[in-house]
N, C-alpha and C. Protein backbone atom coordinates (compact mmCIF):
# COMPACT_ATOMS: atom_id res chain seq x y z
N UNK A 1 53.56 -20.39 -42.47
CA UNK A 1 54.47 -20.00 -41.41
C UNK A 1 54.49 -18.49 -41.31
N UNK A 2 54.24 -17.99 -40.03
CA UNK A 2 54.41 -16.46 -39.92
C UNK A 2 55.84 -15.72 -39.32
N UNK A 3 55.99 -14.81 -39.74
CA UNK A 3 57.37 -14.25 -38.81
C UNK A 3 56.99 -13.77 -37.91
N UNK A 4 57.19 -13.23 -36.82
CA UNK A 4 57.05 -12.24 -35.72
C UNK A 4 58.04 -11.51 -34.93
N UNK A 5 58.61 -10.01 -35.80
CA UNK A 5 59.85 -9.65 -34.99
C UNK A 5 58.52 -8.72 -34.20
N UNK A 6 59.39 -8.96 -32.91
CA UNK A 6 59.34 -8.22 -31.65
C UNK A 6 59.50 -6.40 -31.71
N UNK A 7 58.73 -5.99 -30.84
CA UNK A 7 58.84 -4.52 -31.05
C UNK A 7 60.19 -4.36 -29.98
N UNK A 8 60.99 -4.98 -29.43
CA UNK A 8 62.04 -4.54 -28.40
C UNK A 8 62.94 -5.01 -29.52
N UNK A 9 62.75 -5.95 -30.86
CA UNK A 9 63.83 -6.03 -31.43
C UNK A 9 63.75 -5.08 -32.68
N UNK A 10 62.26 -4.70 -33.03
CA UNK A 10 62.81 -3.03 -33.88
C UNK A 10 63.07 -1.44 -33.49
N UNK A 11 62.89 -1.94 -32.11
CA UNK A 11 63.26 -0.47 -31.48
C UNK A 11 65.35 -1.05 -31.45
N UNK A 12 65.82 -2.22 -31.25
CA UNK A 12 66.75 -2.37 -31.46
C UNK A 12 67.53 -1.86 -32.38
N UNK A 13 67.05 -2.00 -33.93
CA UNK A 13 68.05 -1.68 -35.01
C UNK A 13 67.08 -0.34 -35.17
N UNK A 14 66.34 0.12 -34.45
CA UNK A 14 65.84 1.48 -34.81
C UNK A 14 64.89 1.53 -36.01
N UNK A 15 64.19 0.72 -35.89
CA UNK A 15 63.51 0.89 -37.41
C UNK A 15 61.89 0.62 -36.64
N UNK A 16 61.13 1.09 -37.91
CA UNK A 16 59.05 1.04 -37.94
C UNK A 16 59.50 -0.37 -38.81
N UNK A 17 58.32 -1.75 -38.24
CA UNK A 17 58.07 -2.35 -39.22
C UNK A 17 58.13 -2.19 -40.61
N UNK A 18 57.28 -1.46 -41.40
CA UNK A 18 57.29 -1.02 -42.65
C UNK A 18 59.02 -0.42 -43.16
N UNK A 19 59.82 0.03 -42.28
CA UNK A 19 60.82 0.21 -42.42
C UNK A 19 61.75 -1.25 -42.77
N UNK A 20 61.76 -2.47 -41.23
CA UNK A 20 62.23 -3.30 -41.76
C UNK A 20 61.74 -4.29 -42.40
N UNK A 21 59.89 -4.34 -42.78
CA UNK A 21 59.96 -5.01 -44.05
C UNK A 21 60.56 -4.36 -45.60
N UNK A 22 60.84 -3.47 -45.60
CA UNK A 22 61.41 -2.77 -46.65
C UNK A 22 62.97 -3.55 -47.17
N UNK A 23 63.71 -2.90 -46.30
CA UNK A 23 65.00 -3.67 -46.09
C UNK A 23 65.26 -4.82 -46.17
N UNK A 24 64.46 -5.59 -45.49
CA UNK A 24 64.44 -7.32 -45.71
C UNK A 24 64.49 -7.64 -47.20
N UNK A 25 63.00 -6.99 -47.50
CA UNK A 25 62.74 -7.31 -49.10
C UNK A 25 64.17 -6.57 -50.05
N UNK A 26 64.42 -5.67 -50.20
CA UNK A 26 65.37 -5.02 -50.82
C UNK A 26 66.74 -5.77 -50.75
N UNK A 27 67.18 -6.41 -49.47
CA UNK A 27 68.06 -7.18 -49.58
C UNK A 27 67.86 -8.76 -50.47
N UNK A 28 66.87 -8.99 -49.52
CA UNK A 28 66.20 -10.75 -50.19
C UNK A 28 65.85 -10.17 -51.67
N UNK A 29 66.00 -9.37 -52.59
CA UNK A 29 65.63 -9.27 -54.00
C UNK A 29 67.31 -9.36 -54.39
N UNK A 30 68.35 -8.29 -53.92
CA UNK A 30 69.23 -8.29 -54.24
C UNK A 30 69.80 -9.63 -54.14
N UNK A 31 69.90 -10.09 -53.19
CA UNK A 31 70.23 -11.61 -53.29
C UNK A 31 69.59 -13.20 -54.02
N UNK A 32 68.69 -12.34 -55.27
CA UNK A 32 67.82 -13.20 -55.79
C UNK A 32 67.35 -14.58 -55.34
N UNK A 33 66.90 -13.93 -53.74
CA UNK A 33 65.86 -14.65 -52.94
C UNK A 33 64.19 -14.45 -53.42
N UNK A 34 64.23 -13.46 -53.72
CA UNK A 34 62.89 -12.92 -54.09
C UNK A 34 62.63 -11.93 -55.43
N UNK A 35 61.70 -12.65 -56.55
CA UNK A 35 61.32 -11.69 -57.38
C UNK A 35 61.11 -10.31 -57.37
N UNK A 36 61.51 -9.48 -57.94
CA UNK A 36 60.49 -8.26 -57.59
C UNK A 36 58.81 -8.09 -57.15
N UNK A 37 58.11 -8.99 -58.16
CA UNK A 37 56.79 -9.25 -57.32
C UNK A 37 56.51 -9.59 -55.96
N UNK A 38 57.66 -10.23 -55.77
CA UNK A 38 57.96 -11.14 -54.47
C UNK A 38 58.11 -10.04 -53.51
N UNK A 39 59.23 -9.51 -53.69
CA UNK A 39 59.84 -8.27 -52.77
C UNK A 39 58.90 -7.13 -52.36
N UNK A 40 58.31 -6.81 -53.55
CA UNK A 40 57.16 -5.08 -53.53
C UNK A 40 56.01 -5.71 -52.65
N UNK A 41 55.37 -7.03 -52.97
CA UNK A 41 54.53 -7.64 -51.52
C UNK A 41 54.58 -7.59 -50.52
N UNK A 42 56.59 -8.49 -50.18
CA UNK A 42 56.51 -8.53 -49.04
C UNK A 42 56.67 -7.23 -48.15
N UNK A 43 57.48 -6.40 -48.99
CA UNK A 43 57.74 -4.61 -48.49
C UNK A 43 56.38 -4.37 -48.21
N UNK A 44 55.01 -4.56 -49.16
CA UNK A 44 53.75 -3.88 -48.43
C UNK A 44 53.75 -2.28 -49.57
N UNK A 45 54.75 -2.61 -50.67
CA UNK A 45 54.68 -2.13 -51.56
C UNK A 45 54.03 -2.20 -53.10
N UNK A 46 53.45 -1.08 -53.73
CA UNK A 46 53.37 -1.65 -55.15
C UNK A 46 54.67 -2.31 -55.97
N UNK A 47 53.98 -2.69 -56.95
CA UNK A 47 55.91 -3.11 -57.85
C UNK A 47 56.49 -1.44 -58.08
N UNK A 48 55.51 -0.89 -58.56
CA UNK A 48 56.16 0.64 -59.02
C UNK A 48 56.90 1.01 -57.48
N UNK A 49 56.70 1.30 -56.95
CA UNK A 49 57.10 2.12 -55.12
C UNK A 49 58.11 1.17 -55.23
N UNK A 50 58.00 -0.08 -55.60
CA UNK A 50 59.63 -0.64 -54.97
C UNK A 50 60.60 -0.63 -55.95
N UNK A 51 60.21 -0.43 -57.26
CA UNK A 51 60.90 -0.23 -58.18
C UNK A 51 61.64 1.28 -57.93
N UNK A 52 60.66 2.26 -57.73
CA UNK A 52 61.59 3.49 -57.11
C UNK A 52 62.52 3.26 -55.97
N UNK A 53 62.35 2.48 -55.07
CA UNK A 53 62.96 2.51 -53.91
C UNK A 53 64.45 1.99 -54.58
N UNK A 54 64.36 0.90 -55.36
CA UNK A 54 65.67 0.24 -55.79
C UNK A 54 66.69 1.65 -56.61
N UNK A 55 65.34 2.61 -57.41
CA UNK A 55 66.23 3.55 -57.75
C UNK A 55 66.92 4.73 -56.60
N UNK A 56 66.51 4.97 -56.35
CA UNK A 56 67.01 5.87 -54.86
C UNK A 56 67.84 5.02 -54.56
N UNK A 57 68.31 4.22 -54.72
CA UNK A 57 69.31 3.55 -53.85
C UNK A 57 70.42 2.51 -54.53
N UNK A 58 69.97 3.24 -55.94
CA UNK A 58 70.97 2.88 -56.99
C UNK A 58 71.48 1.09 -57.58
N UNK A 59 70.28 0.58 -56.95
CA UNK A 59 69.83 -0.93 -57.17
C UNK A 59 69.05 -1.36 -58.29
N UNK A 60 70.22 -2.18 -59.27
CA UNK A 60 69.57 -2.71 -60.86
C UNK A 60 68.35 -3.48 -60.54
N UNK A 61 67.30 -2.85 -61.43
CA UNK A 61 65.83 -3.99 -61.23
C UNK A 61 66.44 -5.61 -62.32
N UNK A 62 66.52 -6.17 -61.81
CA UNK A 62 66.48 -7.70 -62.83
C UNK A 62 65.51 -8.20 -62.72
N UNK A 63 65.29 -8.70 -64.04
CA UNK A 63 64.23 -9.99 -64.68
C UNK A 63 64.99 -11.32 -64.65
N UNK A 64 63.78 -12.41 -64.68
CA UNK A 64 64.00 -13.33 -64.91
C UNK A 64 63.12 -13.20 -65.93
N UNK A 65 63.28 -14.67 -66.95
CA UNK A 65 63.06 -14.56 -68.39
C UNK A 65 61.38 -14.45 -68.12
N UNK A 66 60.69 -15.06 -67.03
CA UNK A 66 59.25 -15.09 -66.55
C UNK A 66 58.53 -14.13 -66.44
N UNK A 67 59.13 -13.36 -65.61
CA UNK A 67 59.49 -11.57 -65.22
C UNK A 67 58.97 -10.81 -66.29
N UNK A 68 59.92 -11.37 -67.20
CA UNK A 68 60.43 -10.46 -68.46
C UNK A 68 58.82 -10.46 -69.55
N UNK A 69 58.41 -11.72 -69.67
CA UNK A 69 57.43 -12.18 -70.50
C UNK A 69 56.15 -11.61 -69.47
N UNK A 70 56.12 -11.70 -68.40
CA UNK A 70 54.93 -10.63 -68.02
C UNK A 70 54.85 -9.18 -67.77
N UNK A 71 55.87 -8.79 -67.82
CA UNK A 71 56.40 -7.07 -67.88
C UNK A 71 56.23 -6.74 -69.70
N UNK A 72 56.16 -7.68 -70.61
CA UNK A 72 55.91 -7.20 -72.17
C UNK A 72 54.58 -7.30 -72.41
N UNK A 73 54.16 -8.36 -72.02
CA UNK A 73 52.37 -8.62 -71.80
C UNK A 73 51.58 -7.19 -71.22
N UNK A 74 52.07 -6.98 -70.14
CA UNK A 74 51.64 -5.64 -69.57
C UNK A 74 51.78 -4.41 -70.28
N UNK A 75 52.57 -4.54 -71.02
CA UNK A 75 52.98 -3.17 -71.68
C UNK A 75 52.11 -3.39 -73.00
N UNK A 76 51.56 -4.34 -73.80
CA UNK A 76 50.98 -4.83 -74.76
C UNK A 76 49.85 -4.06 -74.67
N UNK A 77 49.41 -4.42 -73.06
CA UNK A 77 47.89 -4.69 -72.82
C UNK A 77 47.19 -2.57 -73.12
N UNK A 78 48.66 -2.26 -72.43
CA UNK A 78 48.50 -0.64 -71.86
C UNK A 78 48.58 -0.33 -73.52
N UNK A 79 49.22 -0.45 -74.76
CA UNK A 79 49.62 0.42 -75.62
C UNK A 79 48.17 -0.07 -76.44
N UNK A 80 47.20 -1.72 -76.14
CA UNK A 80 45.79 -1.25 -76.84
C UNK A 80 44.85 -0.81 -76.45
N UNK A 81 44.86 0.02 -75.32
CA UNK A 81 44.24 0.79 -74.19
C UNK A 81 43.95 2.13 -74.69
């Protein structure tokens, strides 16, 4: 299924696409609609870029325990690097 907002409806709330996929995602994470993996995708972001974005804007990153076990794996992988 695809979305398709209209350019007469982002000149509406004033925003660039990339603007309101941002927002969407940032909300749909806060509302643990969407993982962070989930969210930094659909934003069109890395995880890092959306992980900053949550900081600028003073938004806790949460894990889920899944999350959590591939964010330690990653860090494993980097410290026998």
């Amino acid at each position: 299924m695809g979305i398709e907002i209209s350019d007469a409806m982002l000149r509406a709330v004033k925003m660039t696409e990339p603007e309101f996929r941002l927002e969407t995602a940032l909300w749909l994470y806060q509302q643990d609609r969407l993982t962070l993996a989930q969210a930094a995708r659909w934003s069109g972001l890395t995880r890092l870029q959306f992980q900053r974005e949550l900081a600028v804007r003073r938004h806790t990153v949460h894990f889920d325990t899944e999350e959590l076990r591939h964010e330690i794996e990653a860090l494993k992988e980097v410290g026998l690097k």
